[in-house]
N, C-alpha and C. Protein backbone atom coordinates (compact mmCIF):
# COMPACT_ATOMS: atom_id res chain seq x y z
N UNK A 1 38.53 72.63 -31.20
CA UNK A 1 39.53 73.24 -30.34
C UNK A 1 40.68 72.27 -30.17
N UNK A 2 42.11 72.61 -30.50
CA UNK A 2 43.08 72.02 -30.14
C UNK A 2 43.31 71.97 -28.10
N UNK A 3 43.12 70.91 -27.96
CA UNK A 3 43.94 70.84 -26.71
C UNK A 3 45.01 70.17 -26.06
N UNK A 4 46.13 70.92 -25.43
CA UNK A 4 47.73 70.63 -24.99
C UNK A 4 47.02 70.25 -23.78
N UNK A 5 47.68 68.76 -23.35
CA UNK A 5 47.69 68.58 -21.55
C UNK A 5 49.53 68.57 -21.56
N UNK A 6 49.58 69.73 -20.67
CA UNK A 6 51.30 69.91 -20.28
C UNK A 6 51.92 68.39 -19.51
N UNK A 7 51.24 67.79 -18.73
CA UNK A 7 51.78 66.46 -18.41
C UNK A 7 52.14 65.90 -20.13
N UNK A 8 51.40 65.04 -20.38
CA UNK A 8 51.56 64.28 -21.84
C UNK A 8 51.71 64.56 -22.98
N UNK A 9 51.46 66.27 -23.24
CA UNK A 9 51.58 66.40 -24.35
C UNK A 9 50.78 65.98 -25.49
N UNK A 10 49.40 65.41 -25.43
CA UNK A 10 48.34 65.19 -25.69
C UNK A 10 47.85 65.88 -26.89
N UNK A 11 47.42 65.53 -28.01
CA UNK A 11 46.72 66.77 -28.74
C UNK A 11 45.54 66.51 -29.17
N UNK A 12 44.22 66.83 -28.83
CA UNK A 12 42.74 66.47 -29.35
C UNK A 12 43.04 66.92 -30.09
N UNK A 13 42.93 66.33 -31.24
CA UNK A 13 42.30 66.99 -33.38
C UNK A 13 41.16 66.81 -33.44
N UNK A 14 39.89 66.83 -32.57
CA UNK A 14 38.51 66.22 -32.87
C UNK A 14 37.87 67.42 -33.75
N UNK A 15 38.35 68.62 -33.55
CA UNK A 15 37.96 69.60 -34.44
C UNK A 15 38.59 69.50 -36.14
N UNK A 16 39.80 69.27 -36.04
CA UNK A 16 40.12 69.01 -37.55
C UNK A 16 41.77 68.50 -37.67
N UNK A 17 42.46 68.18 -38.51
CA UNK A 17 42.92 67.99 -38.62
C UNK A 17 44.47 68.84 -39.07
N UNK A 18 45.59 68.19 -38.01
CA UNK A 18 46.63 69.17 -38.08
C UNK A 18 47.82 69.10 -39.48
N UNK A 19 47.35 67.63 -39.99
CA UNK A 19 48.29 67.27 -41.44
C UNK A 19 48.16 68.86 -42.39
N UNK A 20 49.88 69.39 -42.48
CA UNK A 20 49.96 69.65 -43.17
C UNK A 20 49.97 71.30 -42.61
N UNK A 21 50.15 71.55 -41.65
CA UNK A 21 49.74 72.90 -40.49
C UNK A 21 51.07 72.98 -39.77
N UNK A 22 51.75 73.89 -39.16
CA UNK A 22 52.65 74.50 -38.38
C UNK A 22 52.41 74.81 -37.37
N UNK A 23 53.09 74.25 -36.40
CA UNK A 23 53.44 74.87 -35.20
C UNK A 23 53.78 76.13 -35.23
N UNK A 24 53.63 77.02 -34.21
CA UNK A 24 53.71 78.68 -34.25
C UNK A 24 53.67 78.66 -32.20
N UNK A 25 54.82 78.31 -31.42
CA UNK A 25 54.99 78.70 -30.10
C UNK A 25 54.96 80.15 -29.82
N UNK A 26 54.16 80.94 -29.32
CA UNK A 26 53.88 82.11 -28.67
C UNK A 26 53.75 82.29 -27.09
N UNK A 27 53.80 83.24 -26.61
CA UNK A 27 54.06 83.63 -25.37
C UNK A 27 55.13 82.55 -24.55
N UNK A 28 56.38 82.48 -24.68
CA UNK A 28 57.16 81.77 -24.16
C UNK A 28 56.45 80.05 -24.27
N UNK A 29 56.15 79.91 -24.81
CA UNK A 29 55.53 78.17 -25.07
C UNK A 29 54.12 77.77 -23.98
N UNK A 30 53.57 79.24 -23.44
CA UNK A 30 52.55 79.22 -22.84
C UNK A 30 51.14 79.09 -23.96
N UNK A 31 51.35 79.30 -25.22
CA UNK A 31 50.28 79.43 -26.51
C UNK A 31 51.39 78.56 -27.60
N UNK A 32 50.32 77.73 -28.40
CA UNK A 32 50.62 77.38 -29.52
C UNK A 32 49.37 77.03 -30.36
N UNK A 33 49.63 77.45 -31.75
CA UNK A 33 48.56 77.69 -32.86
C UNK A 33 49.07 76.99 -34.09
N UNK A 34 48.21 76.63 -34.56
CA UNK A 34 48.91 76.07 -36.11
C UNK A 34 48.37 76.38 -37.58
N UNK A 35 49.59 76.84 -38.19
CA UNK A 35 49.13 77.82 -39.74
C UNK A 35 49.63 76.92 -40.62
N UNK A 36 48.78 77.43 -41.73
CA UNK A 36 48.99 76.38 -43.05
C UNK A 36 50.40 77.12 -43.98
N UNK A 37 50.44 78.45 -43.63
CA UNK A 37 51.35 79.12 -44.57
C UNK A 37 52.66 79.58 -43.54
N UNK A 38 53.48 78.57 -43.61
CA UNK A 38 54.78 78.96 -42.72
C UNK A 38 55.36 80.29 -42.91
N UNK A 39 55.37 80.51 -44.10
CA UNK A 39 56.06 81.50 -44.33
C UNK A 39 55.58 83.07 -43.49
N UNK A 40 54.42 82.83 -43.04
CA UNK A 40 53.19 83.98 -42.42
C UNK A 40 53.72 83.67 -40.94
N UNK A 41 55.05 82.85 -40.47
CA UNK A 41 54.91 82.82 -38.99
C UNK A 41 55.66 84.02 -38.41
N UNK A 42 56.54 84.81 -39.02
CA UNK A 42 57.18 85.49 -38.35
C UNK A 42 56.36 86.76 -38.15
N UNK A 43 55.41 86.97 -38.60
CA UNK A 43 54.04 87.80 -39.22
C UNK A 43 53.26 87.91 -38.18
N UNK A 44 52.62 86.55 -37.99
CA UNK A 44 51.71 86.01 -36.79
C UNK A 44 52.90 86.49 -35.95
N UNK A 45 53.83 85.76 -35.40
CA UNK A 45 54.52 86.12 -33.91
C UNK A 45 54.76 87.68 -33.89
N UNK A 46 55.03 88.81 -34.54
CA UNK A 46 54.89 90.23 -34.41
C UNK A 46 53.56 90.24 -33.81
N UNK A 47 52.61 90.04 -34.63
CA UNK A 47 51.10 90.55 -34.50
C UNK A 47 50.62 90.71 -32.80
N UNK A 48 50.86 88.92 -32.67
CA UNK A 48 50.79 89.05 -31.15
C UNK A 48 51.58 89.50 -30.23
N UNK A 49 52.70 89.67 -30.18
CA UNK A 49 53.44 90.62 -29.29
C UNK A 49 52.97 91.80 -29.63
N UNK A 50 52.34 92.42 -30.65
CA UNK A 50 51.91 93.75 -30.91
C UNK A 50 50.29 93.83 -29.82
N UNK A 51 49.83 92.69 -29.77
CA UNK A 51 48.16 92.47 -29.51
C UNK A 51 48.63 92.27 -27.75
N UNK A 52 49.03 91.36 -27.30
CA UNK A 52 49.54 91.14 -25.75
C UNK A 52 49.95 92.75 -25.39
N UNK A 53 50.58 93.59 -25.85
CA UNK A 53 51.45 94.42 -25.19
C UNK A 53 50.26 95.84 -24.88
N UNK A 54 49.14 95.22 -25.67
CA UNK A 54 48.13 96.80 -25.21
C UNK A 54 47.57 96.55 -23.76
């Protein structure tokens, strides 16, 4: 599990490693996820505004 502490900005990688992965800010910078295929972000950000809005 990635985890953000909003003080520091902190990121545990103990699950794996982010080399080489994208940032993807969702819900106003309340969610962030990271994809290997940038090009799939504008994709991902529809999806979830499609998934939040039910």
């Amino acid at each position: 599990m990635v985890s953000l502490k909003s003080n520091n900005s902190t990121i545990d990688t103990s699950c794996g490693s982010l080399r080489g992965k994208y940032p993807v800010v969702l819900d106003g910078g309340k969610t962030t996820i990271y994809i290997a295929d940038k090009s799939r972000e504008a994709e991902i950000i529809e999806r979830y505004k499609a998934r939040t809005k039910r």
